[in-house]
C-alpha atoms as a PDB file:
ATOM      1  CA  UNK A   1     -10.522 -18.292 -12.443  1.00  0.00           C
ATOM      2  CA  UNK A   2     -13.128 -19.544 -10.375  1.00  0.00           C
ATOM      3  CA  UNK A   3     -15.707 -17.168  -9.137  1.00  0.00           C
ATOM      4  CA  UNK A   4     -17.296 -17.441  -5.677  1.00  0.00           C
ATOM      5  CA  UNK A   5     -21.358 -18.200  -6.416  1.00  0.00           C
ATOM      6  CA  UNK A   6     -23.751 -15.558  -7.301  1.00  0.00           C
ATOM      7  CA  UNK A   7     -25.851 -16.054  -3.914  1.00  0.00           C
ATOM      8  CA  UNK A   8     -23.007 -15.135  -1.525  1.00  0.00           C
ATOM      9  CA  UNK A   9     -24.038 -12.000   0.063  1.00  0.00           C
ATOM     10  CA  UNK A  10     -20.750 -10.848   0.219  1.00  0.00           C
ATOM     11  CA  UNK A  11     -20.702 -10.888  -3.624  1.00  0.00           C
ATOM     12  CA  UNK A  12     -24.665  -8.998  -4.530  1.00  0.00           C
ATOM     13  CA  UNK A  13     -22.658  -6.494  -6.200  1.00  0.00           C
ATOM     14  CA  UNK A  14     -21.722  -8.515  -8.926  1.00  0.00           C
ATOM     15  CA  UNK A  15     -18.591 -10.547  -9.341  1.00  0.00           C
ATOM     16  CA  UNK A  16     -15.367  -8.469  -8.461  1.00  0.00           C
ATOM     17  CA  UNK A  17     -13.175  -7.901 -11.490  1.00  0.00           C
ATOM     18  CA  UNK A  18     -10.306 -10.226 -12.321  1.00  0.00           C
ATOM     19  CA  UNK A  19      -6.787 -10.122 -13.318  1.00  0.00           C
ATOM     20  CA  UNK A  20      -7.665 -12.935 -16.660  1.00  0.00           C
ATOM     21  CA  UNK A  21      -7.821 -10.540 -18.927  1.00  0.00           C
ATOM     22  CA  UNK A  22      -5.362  -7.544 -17.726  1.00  0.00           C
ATOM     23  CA  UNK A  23      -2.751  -6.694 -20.095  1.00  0.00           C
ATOM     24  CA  UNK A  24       0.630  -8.483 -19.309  1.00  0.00           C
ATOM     25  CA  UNK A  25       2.768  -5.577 -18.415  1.00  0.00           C
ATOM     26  CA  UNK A  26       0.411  -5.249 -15.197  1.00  0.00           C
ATOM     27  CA  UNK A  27       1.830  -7.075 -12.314  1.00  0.00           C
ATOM     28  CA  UNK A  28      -1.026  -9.003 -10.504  1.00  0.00           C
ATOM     29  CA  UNK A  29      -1.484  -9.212  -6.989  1.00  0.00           C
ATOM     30  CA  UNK A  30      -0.992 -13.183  -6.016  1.00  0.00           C
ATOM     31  CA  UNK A  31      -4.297 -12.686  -3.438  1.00  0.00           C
ATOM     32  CA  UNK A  32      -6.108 -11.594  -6.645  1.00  0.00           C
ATOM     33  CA  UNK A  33      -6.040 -15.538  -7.988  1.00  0.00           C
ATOM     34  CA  UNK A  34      -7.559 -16.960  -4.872  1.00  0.00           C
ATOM     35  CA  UNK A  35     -11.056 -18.774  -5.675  1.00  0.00           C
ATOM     36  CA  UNK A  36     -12.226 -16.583  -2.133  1.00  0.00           C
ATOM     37  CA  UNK A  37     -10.772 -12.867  -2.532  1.00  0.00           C
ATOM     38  CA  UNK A  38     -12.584 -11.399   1.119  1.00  0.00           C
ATOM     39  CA  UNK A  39     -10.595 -12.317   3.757  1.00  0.00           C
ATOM     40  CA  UNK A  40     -12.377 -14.035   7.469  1.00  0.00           C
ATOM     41  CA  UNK A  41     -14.173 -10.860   9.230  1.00  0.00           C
ATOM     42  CA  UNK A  42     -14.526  -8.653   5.592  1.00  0.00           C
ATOM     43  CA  UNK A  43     -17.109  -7.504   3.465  1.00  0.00           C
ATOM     44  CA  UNK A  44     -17.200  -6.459  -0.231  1.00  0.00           C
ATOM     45  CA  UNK A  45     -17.424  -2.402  -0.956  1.00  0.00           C
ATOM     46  CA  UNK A  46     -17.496  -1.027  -4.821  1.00  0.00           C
ATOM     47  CA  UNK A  47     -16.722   2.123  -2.912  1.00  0.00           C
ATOM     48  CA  UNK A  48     -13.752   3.695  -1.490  1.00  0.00           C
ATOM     49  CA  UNK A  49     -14.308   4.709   2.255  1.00  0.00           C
ATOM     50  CA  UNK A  50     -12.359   7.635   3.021  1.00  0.00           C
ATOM     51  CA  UNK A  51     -10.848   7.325   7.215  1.00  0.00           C
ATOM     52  CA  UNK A  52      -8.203   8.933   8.866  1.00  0.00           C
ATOM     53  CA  UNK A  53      -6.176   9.172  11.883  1.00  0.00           C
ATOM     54  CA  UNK A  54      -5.606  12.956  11.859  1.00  0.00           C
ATOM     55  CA  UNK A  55      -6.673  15.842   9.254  1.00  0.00           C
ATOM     56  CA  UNK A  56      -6.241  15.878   6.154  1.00  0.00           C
ATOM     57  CA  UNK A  57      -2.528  17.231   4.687  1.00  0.00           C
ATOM     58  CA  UNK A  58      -2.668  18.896   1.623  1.00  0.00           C
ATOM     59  CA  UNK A  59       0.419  18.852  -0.071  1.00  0.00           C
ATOM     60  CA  UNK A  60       0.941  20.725  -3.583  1.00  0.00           C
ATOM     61  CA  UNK A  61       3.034  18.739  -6.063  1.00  0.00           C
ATOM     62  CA  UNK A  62       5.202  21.789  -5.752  1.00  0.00           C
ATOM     63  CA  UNK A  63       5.547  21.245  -2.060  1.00  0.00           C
ATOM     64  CA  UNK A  64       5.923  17.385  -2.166  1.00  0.00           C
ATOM     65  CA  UNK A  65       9.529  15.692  -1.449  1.00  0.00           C
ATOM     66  CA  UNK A  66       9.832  12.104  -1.247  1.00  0.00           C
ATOM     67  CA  UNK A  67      13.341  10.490   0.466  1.00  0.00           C
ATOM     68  CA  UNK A  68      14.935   6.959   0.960  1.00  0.00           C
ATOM     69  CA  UNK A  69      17.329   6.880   4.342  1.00  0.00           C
ATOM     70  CA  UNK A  70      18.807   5.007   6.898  1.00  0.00           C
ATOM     71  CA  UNK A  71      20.787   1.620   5.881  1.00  0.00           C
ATOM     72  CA  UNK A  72      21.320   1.975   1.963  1.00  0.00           C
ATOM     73  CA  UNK A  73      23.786   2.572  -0.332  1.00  0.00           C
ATOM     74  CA  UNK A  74      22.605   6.025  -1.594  1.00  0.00           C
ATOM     75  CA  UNK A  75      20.216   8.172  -0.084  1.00  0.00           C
ATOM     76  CA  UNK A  76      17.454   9.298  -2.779  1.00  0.00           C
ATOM     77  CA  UNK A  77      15.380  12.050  -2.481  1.00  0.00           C
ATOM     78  CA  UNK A  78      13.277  13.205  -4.978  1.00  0.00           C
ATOM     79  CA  UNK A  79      10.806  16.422  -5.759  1.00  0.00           C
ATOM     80  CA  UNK A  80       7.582  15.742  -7.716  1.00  0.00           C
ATOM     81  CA  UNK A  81       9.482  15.937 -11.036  1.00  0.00           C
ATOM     82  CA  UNK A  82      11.810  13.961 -10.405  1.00  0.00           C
ATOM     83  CA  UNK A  83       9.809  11.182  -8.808  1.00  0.00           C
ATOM     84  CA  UNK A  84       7.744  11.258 -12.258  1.00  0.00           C
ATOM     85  CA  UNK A  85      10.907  10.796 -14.773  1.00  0.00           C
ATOM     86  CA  UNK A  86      11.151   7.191 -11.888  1.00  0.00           C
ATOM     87  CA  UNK A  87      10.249   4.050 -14.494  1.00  0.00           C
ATOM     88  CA  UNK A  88       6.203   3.810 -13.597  1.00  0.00           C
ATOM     89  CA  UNK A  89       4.629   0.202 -13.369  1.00  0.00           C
ATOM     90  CA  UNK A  90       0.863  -1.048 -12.923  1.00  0.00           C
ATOM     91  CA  UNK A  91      -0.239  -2.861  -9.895  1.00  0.00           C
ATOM     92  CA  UNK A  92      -3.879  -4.807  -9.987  1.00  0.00           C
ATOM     93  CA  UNK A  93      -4.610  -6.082  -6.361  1.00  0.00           C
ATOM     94  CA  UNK A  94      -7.643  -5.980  -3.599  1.00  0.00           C
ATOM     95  CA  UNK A  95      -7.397  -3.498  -0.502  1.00  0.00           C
ATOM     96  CA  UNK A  96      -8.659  -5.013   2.632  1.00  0.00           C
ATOM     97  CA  UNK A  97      -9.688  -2.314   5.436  1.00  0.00           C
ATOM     98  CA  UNK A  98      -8.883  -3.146   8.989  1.00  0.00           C
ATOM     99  CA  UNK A  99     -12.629  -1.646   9.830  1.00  0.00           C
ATOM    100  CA  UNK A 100     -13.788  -4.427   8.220  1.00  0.00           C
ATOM    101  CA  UNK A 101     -14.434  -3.725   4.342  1.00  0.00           C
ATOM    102  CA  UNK A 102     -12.596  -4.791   1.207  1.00  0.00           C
ATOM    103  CA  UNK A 103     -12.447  -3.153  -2.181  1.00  0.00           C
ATOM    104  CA  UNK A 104     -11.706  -5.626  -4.815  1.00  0.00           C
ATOM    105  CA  UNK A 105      -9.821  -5.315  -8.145  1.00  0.00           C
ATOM    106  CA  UNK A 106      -7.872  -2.030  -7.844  1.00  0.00           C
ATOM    107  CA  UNK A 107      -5.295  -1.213 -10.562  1.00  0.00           C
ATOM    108  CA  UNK A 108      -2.541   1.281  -8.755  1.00  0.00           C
ATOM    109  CA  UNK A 109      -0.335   3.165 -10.853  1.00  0.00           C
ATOM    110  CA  UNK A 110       3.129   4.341  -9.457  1.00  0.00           C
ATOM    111  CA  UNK A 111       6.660   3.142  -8.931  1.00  0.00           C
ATOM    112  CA  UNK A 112       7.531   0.213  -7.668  1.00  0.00           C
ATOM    113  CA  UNK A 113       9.462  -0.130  -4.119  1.00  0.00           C
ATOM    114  CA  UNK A 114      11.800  -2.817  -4.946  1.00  0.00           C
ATOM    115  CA  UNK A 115      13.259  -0.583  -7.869  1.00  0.00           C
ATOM    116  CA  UNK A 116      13.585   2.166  -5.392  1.00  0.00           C
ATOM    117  CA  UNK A 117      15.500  -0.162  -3.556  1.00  0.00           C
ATOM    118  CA  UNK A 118      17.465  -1.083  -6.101  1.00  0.00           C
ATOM    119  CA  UNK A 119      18.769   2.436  -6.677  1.00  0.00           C
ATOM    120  CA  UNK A 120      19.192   2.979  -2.780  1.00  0.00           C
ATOM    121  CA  UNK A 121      21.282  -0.219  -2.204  1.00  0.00           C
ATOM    122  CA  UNK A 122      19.961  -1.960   0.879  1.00  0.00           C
ATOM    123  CA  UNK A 123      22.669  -2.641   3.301  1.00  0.00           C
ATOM    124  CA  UNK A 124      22.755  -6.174   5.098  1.00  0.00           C
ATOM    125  CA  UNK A 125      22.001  -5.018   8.429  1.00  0.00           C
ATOM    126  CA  UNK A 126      18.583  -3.417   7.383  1.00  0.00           C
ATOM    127  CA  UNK A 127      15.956  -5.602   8.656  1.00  0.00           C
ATOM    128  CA  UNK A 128      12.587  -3.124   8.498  1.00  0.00           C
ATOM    129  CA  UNK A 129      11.453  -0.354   7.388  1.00  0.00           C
ATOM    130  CA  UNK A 130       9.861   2.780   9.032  1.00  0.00           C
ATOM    131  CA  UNK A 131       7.242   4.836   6.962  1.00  0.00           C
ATOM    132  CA  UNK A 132       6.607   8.364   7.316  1.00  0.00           C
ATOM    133  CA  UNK A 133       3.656  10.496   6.396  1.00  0.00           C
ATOM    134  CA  UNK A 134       3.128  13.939   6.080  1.00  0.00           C
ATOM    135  CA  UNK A 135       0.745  13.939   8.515  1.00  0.00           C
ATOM    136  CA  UNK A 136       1.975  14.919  11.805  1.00  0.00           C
ATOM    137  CA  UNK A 137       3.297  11.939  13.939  1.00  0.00           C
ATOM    138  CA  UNK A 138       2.629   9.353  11.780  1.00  0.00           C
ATOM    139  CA  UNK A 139       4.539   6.192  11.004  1.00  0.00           C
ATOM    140  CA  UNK A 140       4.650   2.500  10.488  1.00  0.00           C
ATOM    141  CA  UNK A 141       6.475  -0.367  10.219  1.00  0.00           C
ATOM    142  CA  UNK A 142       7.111  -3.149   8.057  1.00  0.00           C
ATOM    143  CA  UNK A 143       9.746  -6.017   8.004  1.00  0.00           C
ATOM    144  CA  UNK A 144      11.670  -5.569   4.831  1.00  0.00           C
ATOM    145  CA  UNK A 145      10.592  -9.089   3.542  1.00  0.00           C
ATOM    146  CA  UNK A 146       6.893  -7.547   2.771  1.00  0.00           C
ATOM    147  CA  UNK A 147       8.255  -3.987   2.180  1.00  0.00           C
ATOM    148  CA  UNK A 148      10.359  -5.884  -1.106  1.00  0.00           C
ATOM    149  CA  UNK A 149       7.092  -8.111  -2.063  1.00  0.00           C
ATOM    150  CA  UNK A 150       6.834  -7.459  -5.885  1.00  0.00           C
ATOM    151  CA  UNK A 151       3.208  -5.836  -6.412  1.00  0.00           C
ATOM    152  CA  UNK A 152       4.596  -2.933  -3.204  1.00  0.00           C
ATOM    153  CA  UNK A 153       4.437   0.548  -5.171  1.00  0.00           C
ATOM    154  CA  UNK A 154       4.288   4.446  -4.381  1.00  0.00           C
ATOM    155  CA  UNK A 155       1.127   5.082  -5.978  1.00  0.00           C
ATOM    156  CA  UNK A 156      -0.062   8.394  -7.510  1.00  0.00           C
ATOM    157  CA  UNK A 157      -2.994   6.665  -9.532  1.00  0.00           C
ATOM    158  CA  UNK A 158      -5.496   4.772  -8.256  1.00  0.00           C
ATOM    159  CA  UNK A 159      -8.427   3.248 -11.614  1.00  0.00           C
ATOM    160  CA  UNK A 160      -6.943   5.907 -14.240  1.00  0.00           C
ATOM    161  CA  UNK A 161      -7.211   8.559 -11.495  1.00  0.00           C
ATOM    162  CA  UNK A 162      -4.953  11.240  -9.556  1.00  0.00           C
ATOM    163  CA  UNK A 163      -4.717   9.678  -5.945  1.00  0.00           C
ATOM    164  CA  UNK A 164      -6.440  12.350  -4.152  1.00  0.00           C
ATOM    165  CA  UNK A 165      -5.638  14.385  -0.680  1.00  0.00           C
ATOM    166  CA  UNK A 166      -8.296  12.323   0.976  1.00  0.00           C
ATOM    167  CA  UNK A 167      -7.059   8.537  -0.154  1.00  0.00           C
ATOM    168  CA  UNK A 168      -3.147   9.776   0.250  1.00  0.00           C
ATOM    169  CA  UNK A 169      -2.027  11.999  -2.252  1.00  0.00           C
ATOM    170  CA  UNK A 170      -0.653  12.852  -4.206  1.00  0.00           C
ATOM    171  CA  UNK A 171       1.596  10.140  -3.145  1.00  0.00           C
ATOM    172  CA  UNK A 172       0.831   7.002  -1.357  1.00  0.00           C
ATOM    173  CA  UNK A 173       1.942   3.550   0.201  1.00  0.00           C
ATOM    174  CA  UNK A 174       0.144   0.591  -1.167  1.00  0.00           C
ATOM    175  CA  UNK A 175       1.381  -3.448   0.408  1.00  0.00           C
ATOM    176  CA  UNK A 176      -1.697  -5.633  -1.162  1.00  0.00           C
ATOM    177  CA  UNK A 177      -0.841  -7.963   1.646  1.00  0.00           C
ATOM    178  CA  UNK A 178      -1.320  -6.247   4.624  1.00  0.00           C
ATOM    179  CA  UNK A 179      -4.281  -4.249   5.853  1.00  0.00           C
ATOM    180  CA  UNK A 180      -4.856  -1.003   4.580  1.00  0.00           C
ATOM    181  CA  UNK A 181      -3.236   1.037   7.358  1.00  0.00           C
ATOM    182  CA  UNK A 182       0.022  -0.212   6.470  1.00  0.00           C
ATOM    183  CA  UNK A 183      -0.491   1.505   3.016  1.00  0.00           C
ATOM    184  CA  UNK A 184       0.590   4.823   4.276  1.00  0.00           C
ATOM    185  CA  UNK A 185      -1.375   7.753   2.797  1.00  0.00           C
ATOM    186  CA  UNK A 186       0.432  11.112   2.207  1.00  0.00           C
ATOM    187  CA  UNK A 187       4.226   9.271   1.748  1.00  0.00           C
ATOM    188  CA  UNK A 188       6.653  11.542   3.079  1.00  0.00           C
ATOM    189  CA  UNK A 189       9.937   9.157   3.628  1.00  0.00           C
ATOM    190  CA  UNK A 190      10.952   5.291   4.039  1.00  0.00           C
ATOM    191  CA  UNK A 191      13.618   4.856   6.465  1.00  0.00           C
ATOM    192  CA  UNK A 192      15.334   1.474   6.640  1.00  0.00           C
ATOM    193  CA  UNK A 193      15.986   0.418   9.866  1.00  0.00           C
ATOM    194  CA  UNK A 194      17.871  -2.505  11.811  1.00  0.00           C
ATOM    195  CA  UNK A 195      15.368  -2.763  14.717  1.00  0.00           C
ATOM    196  CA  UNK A 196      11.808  -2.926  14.348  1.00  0.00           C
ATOM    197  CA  UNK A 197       9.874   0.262  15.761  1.00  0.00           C
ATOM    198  CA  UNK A 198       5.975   0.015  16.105  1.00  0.00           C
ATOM    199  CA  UNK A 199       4.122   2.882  14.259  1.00  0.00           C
ATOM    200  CA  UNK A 200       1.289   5.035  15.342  1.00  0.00           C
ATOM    201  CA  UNK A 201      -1.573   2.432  15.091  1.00  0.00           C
ATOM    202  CA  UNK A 202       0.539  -0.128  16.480  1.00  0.00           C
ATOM    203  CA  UNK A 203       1.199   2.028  19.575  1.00  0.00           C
ATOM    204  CA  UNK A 204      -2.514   2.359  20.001  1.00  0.00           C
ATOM    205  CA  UNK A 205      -2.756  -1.376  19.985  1.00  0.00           C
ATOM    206  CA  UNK A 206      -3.308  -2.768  16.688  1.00  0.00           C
ATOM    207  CA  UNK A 207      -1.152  -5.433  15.146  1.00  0.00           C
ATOM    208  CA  UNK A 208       2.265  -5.184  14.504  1.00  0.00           C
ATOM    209  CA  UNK A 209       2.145  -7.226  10.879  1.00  0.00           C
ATOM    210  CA  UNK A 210      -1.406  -6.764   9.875  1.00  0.00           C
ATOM    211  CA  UNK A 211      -2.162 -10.161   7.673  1.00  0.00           C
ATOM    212  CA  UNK A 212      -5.732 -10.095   6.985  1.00  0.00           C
ATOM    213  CA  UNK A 213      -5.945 -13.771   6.205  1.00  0.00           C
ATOM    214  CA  UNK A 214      -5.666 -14.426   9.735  1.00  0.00           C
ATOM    215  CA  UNK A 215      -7.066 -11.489  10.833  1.00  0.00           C
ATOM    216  CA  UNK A 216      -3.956 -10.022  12.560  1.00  0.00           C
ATOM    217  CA  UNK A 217      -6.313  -6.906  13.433  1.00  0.00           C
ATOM    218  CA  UNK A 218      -5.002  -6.342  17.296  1.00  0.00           C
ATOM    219  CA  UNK A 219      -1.968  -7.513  19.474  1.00  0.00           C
END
């Protein structure tokens, strides 16, 4: 892989980590091979900023229930046991903030959307998907196409670590494609939908898709 040079600013902190030399189970993120991993408009954090749109919901694991709805096969739901018997994959991939920073070279631990999907049976009239948090009034939205992209998980494990409250536990969204906010912190339900339905973000203006490489940021 072909690192960026050592006298980009956007690089000082060293060069970010790669996927060369990750074990082969992990599934790589296909933004992770580009020669120039910060999108236009970003710049490099090691850290993990912490932002919200309302407080904080802090959900014990005994509290937490997880469902799949709307235009499948089966409905799923699933309490915190039962979500951890799901098969658990690896994700390695960047994060790209809307506010303008990018964490590079996160490895996401979780289960993986398209087997969810799998078990849930998508019917042929779904065409998007709704997300819901457990914070109050939250959603958003996602055409199906990047809701089945193959590095999409529920993440409870973020670097070897418990997701916690304050990044979107103990459950959360991640789509490596899109900006962060379509990662939904503090997962509540996915609903699969035929007509597209703008979130809570998108409502307040930003973009309905969200592609960082072109810098889909506001409508």
């Amino acid at each position: 892989m072909n690192q960026p040079e050592a006298s980009d600013p956007k690089y000082q902190e060293g060069a970010p980590p790669s996927p060369d030399e990750l074990h082969e189970s992990i599934i790589i993120s296909p933004d992770t091979h580009r020669s120039e991993r910060i999108p236009p408009g970003q710049v490099r954090t090691k850290k993990w900023p912490v932002l919200h749109a309302h407080d904080v919901p802090f959900i014990s694991q005994d509290q937490w229930e997880f469902k799949v709805f709307g235009l499948v096969e089966n409905e799923l739901k699933f309490n915190w046991n039962e979500y951890c018997k799901l098969p658990r994959s690896k994700v390695f991939s960047d994060f790209h903030c809307v506010t303008t920073w990018s964490r590079l070279g996160n490895l996401w631990e979780g289960v993986l959307v398209k087997n969810l999907m799998q078990m849930a049976g998508i019917l042929p009239e779904a065409k998007f998907v709704i997300i819901t948090g457990y914070d109050y009034g939250w959603t958003t939205n996602l055409p199906l196409n990047d809701f089945l992209s193959a590095d999409v998980l529920i993440a409870d494990q973020h670097d070897g670590e418990p997701i916690n409250a304050d990044h979107g536990g103990p459950c959360r969204l991640i789509v490596p494609k899109l900006y962060a906010w379509k990662s939904a912190k503090w997962i509540r339900s996915i609903e699969l939908v035929t007509e597209d339905a703008p979130g809570y973000w998108e409502q307040l203006g930003y973009h309905n898709h969200g592609d960082p490489w072109t810098e889909e940021r506001m409508e």
